[in-house]
C-alpha atoms as a PDB file:
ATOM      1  CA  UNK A   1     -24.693  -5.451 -11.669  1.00  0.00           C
ATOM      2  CA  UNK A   2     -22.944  -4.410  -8.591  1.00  0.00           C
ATOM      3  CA  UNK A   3     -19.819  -2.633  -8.973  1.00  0.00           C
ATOM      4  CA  UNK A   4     -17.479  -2.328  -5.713  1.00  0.00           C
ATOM      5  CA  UNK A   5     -14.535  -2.269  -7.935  1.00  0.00           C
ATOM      6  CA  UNK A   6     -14.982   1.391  -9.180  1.00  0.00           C
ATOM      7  CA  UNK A   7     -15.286   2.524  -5.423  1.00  0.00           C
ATOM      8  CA  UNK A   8     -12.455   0.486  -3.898  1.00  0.00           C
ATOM      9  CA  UNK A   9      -9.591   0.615  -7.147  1.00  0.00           C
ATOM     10  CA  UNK A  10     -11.292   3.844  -8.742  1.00  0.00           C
ATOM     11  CA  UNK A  11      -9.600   4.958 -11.675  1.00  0.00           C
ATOM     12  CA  UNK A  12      -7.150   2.112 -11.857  1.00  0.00           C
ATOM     13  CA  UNK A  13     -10.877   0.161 -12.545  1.00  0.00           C
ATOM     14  CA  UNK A  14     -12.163   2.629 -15.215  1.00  0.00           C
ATOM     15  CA  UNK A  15      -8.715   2.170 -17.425  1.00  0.00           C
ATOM     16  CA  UNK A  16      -9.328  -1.860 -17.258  1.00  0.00           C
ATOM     17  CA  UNK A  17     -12.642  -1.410 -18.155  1.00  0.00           C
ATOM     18  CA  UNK A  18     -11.314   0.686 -21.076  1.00  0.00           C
ATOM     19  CA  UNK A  19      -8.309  -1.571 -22.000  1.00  0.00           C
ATOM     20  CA  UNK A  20     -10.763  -5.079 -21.486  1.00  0.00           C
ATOM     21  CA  UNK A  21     -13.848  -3.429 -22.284  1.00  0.00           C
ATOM     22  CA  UNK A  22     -17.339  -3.054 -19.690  1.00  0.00           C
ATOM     23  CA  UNK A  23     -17.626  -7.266 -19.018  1.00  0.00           C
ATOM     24  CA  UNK A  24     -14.242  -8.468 -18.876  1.00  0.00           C
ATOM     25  CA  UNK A  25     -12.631  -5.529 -17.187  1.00  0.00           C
ATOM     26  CA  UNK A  26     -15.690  -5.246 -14.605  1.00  0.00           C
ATOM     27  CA  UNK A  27     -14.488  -9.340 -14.027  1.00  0.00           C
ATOM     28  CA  UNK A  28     -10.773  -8.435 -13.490  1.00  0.00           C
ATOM     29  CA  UNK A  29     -11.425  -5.486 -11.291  1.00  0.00           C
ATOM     30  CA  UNK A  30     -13.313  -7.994  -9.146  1.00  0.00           C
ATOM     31  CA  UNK A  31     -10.743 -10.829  -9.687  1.00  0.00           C
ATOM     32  CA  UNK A  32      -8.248  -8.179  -8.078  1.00  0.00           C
ATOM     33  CA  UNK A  33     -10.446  -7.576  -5.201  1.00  0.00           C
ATOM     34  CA  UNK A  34     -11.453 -10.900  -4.526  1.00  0.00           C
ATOM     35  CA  UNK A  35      -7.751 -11.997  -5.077  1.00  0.00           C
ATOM     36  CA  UNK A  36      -6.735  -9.694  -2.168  1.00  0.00           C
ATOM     37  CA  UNK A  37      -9.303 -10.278  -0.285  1.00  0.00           C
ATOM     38  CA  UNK A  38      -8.707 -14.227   0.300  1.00  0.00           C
ATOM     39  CA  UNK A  39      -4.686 -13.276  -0.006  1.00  0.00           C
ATOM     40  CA  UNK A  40      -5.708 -11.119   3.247  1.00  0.00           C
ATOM     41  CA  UNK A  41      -7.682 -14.032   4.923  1.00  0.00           C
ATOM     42  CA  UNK A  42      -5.161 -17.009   4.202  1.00  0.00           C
ATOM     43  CA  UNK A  43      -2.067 -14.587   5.736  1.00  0.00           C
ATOM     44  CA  UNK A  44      -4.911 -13.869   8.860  1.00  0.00           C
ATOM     45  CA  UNK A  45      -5.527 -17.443   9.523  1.00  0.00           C
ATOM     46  CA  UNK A  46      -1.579 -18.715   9.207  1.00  0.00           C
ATOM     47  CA  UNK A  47      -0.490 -15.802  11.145  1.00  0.00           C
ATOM     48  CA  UNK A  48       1.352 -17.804  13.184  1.00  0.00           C
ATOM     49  CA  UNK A  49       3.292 -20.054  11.079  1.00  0.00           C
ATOM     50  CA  UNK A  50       4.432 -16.649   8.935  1.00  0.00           C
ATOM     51  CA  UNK A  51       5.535 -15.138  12.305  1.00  0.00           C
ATOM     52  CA  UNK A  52       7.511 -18.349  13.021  1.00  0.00           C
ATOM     53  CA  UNK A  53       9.311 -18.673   9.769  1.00  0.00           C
ATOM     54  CA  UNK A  54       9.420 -15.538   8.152  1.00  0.00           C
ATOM     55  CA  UNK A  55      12.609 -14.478  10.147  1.00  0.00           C
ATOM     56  CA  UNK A  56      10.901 -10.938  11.220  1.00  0.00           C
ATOM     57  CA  UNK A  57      10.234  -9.892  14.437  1.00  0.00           C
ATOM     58  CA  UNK A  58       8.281  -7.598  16.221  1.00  0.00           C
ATOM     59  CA  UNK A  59      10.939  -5.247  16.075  1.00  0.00           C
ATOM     60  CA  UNK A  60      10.997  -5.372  12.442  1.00  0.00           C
ATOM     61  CA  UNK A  61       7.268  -4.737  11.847  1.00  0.00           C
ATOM     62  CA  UNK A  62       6.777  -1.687  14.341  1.00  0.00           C
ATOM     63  CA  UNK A  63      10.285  -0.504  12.405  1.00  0.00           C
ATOM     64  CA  UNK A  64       8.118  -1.123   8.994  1.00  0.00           C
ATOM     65  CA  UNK A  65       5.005  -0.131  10.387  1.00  0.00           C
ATOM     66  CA  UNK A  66       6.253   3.276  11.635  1.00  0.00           C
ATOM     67  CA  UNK A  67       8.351   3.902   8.349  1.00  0.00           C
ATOM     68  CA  UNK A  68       4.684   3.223   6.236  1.00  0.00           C
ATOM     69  CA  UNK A  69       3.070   5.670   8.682  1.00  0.00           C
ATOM     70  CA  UNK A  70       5.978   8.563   8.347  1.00  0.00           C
ATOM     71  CA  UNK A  71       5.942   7.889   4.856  1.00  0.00           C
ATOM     72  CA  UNK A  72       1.889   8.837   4.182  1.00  0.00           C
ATOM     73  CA  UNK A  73       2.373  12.011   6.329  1.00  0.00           C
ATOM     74  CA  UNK A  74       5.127  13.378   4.528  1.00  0.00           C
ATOM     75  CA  UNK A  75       3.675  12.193   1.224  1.00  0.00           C
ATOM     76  CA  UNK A  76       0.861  14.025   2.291  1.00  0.00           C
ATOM     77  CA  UNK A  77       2.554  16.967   3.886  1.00  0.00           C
ATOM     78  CA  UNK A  78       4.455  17.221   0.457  1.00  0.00           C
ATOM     79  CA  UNK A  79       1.143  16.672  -1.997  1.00  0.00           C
ATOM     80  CA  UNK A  80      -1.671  18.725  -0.492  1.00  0.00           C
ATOM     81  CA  UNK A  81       0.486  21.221   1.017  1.00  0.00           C
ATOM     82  CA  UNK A  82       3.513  21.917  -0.814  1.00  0.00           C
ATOM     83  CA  UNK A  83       1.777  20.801  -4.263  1.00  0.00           C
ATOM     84  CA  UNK A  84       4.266  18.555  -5.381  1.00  0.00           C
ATOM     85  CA  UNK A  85       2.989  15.707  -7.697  1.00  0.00           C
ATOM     86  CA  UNK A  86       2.204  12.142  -6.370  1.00  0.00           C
ATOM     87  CA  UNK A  87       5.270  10.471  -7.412  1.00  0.00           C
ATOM     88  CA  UNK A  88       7.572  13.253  -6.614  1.00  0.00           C
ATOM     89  CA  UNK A  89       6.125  13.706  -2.924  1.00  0.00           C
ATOM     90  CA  UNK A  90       5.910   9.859  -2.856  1.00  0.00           C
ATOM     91  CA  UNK A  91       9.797   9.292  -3.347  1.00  0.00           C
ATOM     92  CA  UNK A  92      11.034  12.570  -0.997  1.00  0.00           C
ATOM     93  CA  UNK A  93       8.467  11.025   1.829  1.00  0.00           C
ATOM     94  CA  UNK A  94      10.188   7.471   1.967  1.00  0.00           C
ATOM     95  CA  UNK A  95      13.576   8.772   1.293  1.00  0.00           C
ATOM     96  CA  UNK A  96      12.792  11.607   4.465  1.00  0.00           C
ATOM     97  CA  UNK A  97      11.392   8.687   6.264  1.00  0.00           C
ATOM     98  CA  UNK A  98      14.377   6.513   5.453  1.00  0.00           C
ATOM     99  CA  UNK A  99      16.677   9.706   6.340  1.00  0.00           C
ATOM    100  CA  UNK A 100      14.774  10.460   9.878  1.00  0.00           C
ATOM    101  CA  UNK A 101      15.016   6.454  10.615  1.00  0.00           C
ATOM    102  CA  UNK A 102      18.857   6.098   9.916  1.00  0.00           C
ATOM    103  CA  UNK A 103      19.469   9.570  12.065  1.00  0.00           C
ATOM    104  CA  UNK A 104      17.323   7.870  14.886  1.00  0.00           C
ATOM    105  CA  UNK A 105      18.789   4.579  14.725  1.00  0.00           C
ATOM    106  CA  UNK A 106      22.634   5.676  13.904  1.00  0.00           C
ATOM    107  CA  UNK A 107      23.374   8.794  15.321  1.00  0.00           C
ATOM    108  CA  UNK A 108      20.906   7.799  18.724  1.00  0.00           C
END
């Protein structure tokens, strides 16, 4: 059988195959992706009636947008070249990101 679920989850897909065994964790890795993938599809196609009710604004998703972006360079910046582990560099990238945005926003 096909197995997309190793390339797109990767280990996260070998440790359900280990904890469900080869059939039923090959069928949840897929459940995940399939799950995600129609999550993705039904949020594309009501795009507009989440952008009217939700409450956000544009301003609010270039603010999260560029605070998701800041956050992967510095995690990165921090991981490869600093060596830091993940969840270490993870944590000081949002909080510098959350740092840089308040200095920005506050202090002009």
């Amino acid at each position: 059988m096909f197995d997309i679920a190793t390339i797109v989850l990767g280990t996260f897909q070998g440790e359900l195959v280990m904890v469900f065994g080869d059939s039923i964790g090959w069928f949840v890795g897929h459940a995940i992706l399939v799950g995600t993938l129609a999550t993705l599809v039904f949020a594309i196609r009501e795009r507009d009636h989440v952008i009217k009710h939700s409450g956000l604004g544009r301003s609010q998703a270039i603010d999260f947008g560029v605070f998701l972006s800041l956050t992967m360079a510095l995690f990165y910046f921090f991981s490869a070249i600093c060596g830091f582990a993940s969840i270490a560099s993870l944590v000081i990238g949002a909080t510098s990101a959350l740092f840089l945005r308040w200095m920005v926003t506050i202090l002009g």
